[in-house]
PDB file of N, CA and C in Angstrom:
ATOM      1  N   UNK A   1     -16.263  16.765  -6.653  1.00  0.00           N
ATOM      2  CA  UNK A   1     -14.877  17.172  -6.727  1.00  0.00           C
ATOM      3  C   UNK A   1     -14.265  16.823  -8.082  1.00  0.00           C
ATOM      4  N   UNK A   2     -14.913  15.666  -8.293  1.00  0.00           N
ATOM      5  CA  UNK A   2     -14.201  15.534 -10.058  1.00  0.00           C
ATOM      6  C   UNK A   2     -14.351  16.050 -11.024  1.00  0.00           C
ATOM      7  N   UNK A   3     -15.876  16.276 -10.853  1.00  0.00           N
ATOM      8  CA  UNK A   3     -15.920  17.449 -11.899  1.00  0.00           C
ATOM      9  C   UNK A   3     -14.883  18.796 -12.081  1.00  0.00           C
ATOM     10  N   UNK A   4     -14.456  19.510 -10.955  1.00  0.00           N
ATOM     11  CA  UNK A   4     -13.760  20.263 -10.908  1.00  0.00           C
ATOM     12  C   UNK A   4     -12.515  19.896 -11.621  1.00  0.00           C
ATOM     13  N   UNK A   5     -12.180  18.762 -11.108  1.00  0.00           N
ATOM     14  CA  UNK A   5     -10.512  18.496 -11.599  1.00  0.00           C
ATOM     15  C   UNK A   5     -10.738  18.178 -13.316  1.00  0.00           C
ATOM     16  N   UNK A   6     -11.481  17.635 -13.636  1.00  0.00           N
ATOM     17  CA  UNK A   6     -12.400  17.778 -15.298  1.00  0.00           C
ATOM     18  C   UNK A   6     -12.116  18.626 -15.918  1.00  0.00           C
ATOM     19  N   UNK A   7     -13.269  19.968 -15.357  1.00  0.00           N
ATOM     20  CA  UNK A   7     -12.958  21.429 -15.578  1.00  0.00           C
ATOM     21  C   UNK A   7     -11.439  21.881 -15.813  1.00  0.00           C
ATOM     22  N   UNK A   8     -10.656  21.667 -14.738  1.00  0.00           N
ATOM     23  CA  UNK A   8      -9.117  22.286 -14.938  1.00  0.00           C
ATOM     24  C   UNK A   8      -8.438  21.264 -16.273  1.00  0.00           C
ATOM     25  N   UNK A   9      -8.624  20.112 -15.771  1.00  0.00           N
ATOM     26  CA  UNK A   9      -7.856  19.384 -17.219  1.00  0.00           C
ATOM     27  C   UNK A   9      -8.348  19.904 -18.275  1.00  0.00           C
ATOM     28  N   UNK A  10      -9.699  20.292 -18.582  1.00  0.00           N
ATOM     29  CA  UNK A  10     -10.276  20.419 -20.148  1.00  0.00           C
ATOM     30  C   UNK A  10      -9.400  21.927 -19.946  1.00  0.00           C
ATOM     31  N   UNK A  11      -9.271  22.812 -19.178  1.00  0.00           N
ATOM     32  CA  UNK A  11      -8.398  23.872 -19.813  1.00  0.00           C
ATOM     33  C   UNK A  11      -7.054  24.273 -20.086  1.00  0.00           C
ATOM     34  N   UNK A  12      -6.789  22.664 -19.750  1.00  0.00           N
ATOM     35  CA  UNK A  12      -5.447  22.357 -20.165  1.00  0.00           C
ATOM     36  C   UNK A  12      -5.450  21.855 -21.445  1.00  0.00           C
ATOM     37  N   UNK A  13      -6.166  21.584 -21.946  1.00  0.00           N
ATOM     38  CA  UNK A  13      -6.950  20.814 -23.195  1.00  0.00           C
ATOM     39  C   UNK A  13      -6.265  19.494 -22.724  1.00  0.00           C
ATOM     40  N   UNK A  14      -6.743  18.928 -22.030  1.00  0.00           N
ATOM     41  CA  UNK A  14      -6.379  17.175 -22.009  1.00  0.00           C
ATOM     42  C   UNK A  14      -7.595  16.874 -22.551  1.00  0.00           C
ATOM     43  N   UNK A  15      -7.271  15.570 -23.772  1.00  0.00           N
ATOM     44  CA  UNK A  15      -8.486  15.343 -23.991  1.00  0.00           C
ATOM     45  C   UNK A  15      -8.383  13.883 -23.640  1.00  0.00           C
ATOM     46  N   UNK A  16     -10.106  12.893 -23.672  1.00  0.00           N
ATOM     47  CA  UNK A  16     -10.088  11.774 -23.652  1.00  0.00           C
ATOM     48  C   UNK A  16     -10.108  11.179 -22.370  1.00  0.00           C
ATOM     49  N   UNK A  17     -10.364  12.530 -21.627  1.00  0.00           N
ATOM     50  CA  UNK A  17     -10.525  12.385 -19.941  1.00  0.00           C
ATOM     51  C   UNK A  17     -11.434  10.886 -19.760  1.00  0.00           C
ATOM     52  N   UNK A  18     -11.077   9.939 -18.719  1.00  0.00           N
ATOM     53  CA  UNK A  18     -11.699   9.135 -18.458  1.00  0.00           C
ATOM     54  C   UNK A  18     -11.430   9.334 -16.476  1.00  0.00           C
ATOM     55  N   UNK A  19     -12.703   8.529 -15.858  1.00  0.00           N
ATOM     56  CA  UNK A  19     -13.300   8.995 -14.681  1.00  0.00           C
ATOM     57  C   UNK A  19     -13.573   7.505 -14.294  1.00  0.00           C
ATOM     58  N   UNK A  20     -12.484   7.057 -13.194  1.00  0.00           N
ATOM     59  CA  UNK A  20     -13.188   5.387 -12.961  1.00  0.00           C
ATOM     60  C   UNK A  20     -13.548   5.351 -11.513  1.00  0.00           C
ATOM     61  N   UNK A  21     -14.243   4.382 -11.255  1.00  0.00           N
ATOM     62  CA  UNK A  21     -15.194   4.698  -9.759  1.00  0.00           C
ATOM     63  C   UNK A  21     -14.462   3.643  -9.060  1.00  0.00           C
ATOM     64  N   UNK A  22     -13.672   4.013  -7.870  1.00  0.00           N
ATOM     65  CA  UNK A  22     -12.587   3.408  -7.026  1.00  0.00           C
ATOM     66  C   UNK A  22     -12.913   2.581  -5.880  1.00  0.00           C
ATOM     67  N   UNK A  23     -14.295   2.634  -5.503  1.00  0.00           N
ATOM     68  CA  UNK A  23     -14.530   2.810  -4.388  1.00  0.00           C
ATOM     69  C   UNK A  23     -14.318   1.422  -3.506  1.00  0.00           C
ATOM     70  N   UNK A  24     -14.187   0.343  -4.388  1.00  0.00           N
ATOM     71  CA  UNK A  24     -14.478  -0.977  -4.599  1.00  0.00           C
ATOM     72  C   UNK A  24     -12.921  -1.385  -4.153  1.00  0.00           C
ATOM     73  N   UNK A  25     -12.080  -0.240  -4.117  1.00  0.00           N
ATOM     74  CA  UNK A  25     -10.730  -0.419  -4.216  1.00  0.00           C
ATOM     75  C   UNK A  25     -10.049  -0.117  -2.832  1.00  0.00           C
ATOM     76  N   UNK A  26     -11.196   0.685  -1.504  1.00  0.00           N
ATOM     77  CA  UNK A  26     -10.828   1.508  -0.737  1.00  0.00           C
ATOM     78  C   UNK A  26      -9.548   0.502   0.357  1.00  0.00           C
ATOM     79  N   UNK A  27      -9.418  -0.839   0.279  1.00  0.00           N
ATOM     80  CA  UNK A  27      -8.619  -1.592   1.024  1.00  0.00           C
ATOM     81  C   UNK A  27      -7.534  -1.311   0.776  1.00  0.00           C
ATOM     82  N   UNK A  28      -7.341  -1.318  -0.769  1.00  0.00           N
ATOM     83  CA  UNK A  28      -5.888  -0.795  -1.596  1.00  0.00           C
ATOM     84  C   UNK A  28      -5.891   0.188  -1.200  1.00  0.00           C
ATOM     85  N   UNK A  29      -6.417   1.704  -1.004  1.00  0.00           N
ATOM     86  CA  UNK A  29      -6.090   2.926  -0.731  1.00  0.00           C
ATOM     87  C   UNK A  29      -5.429   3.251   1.152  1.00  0.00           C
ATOM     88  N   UNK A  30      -6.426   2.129   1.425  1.00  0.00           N
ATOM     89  CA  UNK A  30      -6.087   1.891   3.445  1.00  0.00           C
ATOM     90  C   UNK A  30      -4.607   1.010   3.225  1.00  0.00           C
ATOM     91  N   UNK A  31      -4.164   0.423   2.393  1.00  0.00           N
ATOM     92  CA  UNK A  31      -2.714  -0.450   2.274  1.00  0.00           C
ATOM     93  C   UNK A  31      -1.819   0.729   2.205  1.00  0.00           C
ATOM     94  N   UNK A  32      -2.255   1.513   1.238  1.00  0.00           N
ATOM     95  CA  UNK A  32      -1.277   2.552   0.881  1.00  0.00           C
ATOM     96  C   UNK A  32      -0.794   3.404   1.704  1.00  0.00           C
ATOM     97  N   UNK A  33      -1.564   3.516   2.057  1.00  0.00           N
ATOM     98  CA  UNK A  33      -2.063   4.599   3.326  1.00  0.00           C
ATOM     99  C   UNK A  33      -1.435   4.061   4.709  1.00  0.00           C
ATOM    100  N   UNK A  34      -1.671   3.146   5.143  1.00  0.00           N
ATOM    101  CA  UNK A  34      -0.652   2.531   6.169  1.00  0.00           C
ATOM    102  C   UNK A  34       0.832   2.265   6.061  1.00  0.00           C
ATOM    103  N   UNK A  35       0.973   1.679   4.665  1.00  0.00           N
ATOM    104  CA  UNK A  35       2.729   1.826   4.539  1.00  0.00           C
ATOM    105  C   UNK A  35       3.519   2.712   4.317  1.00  0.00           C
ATOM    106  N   UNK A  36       2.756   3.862   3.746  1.00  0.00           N
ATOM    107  CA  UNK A  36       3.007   5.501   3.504  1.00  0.00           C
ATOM    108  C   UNK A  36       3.724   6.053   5.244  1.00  0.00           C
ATOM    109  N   UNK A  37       2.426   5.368   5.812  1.00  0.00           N
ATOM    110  CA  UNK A  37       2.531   6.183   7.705  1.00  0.00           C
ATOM    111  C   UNK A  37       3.488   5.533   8.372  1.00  0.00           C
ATOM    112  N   UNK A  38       3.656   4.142   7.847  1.00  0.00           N
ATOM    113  CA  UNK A  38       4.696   3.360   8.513  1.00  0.00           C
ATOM    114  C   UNK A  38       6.140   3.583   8.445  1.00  0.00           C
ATOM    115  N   UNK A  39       6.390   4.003   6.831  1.00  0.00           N
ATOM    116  CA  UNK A  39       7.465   4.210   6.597  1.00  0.00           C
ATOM    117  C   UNK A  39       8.004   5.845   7.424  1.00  0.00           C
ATOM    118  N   UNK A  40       7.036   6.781   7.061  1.00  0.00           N
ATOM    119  CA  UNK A  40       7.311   8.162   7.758  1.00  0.00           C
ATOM    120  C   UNK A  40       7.373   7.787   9.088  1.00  0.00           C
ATOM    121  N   UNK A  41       6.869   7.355  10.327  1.00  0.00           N
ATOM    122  CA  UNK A  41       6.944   7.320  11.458  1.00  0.00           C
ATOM    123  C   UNK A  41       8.358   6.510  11.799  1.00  0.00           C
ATOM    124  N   UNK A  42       8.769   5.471  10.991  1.00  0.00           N
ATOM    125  CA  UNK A  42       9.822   4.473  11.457  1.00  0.00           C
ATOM    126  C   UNK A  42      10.904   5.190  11.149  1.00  0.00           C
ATOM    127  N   UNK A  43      10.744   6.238   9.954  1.00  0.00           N
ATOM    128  CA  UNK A  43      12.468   7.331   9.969  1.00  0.00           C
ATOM    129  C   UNK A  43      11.991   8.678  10.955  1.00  0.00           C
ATOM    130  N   UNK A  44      10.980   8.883  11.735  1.00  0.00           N
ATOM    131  CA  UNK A  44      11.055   9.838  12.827  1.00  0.00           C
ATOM    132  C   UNK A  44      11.992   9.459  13.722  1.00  0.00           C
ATOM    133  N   UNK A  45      11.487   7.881  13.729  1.00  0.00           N
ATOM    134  CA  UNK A  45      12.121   7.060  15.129  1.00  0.00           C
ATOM    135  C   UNK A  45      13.688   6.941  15.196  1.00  0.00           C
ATOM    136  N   UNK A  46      14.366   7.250  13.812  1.00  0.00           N
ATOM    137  CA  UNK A  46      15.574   7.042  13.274  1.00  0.00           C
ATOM    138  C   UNK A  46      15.840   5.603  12.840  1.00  0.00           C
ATOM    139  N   UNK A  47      14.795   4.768  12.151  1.00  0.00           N
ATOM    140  CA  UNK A  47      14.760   3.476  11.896  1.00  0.00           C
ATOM    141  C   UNK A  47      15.263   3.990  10.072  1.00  0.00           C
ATOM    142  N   UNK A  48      16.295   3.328   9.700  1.00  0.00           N
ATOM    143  CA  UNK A  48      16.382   2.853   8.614  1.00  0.00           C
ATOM    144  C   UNK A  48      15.744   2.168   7.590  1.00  0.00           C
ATOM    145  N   UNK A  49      15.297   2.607   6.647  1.00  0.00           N
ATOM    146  CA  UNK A  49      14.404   1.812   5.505  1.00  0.00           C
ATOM    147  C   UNK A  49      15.273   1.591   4.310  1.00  0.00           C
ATOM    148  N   UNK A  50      15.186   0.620   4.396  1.00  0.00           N
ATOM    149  CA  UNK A  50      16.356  -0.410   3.583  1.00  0.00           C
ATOM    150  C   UNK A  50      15.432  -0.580   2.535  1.00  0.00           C
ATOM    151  N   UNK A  51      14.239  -0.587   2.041  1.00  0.00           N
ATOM    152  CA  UNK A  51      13.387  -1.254   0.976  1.00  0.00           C
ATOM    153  C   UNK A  51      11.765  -0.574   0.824  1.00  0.00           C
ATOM    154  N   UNK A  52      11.020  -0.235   0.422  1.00  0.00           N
ATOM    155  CA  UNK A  52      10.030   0.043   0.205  1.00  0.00           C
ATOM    156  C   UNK A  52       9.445   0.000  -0.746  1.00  0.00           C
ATOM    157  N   UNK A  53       8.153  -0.550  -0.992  1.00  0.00           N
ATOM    158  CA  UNK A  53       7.226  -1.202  -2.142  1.00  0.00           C
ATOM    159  C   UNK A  53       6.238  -0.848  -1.571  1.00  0.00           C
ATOM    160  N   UNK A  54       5.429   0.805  -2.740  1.00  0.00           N
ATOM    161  CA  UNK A  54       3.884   1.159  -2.403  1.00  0.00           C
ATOM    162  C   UNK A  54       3.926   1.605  -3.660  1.00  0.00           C
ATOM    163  N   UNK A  55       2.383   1.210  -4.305  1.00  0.00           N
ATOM    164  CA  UNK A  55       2.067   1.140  -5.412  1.00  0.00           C
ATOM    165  C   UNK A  55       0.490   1.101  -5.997  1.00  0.00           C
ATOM    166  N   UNK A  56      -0.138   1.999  -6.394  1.00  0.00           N
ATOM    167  CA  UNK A  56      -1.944   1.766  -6.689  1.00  0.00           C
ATOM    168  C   UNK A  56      -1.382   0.211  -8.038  1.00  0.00           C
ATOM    169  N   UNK A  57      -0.802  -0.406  -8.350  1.00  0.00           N
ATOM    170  CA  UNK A  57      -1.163  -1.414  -9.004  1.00  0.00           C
ATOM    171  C   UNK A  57      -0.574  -2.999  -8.074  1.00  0.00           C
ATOM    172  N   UNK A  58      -0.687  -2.921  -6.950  1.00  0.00           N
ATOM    173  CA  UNK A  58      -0.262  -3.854  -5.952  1.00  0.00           C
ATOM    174  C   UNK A  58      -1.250  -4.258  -4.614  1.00  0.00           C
ATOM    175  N   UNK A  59      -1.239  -5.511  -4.500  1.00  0.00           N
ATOM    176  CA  UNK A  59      -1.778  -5.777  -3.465  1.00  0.00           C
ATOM    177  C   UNK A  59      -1.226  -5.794  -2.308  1.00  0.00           C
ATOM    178  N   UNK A  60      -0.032  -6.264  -2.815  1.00  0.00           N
ATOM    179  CA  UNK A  60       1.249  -6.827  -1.272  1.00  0.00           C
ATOM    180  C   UNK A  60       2.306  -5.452  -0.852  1.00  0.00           C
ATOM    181  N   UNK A  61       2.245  -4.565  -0.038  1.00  0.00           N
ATOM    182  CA  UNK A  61       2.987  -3.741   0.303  1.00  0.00           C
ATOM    183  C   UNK A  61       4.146  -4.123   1.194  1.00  0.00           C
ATOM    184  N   UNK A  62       5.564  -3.630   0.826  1.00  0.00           N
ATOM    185  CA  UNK A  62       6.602  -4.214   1.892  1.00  0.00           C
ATOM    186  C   UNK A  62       7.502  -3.069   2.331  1.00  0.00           C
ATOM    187  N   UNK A  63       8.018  -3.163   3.304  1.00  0.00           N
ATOM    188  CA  UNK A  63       8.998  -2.290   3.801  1.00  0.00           C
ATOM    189  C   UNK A  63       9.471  -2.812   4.751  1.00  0.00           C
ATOM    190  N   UNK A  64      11.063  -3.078   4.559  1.00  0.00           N
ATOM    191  CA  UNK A  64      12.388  -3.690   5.279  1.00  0.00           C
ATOM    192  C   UNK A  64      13.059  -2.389   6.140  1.00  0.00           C
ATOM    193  N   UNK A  65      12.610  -2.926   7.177  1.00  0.00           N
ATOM    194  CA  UNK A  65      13.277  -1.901   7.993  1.00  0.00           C
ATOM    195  C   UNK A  65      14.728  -2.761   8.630  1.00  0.00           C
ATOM    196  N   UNK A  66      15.490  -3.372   7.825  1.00  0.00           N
ATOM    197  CA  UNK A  66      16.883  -4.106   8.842  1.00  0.00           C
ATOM    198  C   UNK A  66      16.418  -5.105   9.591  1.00  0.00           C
ATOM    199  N   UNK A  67      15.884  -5.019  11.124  1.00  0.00           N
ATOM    200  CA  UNK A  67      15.485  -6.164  12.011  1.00  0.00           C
ATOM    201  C   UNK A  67      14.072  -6.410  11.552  1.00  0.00           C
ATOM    202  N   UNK A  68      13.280  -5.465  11.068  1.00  0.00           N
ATOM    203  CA  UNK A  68      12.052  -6.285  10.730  1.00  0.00           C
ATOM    204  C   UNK A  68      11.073  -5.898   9.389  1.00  0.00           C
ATOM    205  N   UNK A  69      10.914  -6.852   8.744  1.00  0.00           N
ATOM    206  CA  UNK A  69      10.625  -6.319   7.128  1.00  0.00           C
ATOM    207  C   UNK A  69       8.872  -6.749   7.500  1.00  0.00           C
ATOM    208  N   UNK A  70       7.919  -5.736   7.126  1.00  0.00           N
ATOM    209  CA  UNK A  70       6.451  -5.795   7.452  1.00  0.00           C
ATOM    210  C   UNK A  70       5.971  -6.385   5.908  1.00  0.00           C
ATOM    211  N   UNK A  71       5.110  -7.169   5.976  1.00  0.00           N
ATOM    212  CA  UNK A  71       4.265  -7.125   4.436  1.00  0.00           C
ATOM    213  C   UNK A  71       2.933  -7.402   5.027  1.00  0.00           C
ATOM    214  N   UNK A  72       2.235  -5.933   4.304  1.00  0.00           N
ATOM    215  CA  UNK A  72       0.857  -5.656   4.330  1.00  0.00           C
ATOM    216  C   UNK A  72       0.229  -6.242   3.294  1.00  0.00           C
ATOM    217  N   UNK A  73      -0.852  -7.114   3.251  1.00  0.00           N
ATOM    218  CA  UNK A  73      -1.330  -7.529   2.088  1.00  0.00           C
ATOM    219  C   UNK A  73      -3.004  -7.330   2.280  1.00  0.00           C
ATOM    220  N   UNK A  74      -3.229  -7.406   0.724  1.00  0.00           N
ATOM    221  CA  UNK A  74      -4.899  -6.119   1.052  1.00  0.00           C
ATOM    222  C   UNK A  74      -5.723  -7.665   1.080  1.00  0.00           C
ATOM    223  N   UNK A  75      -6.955  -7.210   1.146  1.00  0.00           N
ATOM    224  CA  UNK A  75      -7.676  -8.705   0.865  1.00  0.00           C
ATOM    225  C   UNK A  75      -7.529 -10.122   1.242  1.00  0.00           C
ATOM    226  N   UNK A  76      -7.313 -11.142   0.437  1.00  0.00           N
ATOM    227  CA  UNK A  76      -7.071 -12.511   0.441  1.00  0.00           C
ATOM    228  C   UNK A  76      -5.810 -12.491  -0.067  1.00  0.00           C
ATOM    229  N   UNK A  77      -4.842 -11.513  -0.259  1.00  0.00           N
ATOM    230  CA  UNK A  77      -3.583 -11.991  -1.109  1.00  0.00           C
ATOM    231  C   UNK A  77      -2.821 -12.643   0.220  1.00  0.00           C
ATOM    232  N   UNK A  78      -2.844 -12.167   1.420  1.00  0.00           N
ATOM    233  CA  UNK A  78      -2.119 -13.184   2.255  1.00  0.00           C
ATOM    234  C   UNK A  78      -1.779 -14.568   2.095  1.00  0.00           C
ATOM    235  N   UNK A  79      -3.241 -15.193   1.352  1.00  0.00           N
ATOM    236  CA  UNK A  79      -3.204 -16.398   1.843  1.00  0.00           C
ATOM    237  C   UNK A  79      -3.011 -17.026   0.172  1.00  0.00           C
ATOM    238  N   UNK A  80      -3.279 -15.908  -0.930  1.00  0.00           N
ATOM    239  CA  UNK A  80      -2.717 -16.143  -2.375  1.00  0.00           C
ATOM    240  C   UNK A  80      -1.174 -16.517  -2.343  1.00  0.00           C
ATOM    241  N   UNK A  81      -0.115 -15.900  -1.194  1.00  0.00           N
ATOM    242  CA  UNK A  81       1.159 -15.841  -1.298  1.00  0.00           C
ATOM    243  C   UNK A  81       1.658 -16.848  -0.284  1.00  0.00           C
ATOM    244  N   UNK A  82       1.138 -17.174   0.599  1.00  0.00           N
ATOM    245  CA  UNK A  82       1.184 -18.117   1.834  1.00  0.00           C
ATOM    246  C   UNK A  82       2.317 -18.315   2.428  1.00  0.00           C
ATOM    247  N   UNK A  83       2.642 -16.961   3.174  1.00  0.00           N
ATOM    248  CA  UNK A  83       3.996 -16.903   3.546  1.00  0.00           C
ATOM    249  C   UNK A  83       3.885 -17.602   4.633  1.00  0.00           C
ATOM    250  N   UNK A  84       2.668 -17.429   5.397  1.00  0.00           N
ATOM    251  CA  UNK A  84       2.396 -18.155   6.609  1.00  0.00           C
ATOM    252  C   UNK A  84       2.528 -19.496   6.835  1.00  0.00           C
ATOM    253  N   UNK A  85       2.329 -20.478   5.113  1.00  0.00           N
ATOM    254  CA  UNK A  85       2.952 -21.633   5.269  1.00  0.00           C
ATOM    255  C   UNK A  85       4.348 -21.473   4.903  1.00  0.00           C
ATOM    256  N   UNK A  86       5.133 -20.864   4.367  1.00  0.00           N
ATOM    257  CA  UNK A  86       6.111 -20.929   4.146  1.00  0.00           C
ATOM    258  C   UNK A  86       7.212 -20.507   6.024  1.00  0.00           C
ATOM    259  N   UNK A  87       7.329 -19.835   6.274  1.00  0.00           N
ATOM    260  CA  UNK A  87       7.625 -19.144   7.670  1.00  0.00           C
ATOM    261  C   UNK A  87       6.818 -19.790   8.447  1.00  0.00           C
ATOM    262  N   UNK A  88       6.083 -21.446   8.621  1.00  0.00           N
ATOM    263  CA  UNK A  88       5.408 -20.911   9.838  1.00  0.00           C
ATOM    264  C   UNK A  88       5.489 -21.993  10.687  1.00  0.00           C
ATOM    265  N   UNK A  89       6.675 -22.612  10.652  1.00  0.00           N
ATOM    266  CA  UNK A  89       7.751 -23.015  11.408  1.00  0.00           C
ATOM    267  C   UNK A  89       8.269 -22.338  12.353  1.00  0.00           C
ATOM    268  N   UNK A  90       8.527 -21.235  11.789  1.00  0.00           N
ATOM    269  CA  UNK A  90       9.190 -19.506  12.960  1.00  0.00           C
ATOM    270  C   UNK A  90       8.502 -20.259  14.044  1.00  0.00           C
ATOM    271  N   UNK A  91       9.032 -19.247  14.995  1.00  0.00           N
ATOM    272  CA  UNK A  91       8.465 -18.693  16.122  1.00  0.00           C
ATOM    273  C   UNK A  91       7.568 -17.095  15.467  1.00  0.00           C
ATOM    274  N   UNK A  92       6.143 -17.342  16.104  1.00  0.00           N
ATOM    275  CA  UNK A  92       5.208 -16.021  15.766  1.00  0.00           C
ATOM    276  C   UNK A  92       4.756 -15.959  16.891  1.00  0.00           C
ATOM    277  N   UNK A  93       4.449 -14.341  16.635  1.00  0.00           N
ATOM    278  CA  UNK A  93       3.846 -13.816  17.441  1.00  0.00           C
ATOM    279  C   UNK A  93       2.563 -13.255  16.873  1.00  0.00           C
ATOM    280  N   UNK A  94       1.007 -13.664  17.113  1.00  0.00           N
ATOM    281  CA  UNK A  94       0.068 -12.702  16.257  1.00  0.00           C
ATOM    282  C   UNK A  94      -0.271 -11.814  17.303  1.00  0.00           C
ATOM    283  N   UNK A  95      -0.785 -11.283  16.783  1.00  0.00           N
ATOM    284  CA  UNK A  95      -1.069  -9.662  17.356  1.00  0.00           C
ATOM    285  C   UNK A  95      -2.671  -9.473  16.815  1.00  0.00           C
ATOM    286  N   UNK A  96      -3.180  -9.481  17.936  1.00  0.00           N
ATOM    287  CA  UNK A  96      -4.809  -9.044  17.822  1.00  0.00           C
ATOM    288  C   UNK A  96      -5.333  -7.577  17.426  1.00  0.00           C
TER     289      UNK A  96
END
């Protein structure tokens, strides 16, 4: 498929095309990809989105919906940011 998109850029004359191999990245693309769906489904519901943070240069995805602000984090950044010690006093609920 990239080649194709190659093809069309070179007849755009873009030059200096560079081609990087993502694949290593696919957690970041499943982050994106979930807060993308989260956010669309929560304004079906008529939920308000007060905030949203999605980004290919981010690990930590957020979206404040008013009563409850989600942060998706890809990898080990959970425990890089340690909200869980910070909040974890709360009352939680985990979810299997």
């Amino acid at each position: 498929m990239y080649n194709k998109v190659i093809e069309i850029l070179n007849k755009a004359v873009v030059k200096k095309i560079k081609v990087y191999d993502m694949k290593s990245l696919t957690p970041l693309r499943q982050g994106i990809a979930a807060i993308n769906y989260l956010k669309k489904e929560a304004e079906n519901l008529g939920f308000k989105v007060r905030s949203f943070s999605s980004s290919s240069e981010t690990t930590w995805f957020l979206i404040d919906l008013n009563d409850v602000v989600v942060h998706l984090f890809v990898g080990d950044e959970r425990y890089r940011y340690n909200l869980d010690g910070m909040y974890g006093d709360n009352p939680i609920k985990v979810v299997e």
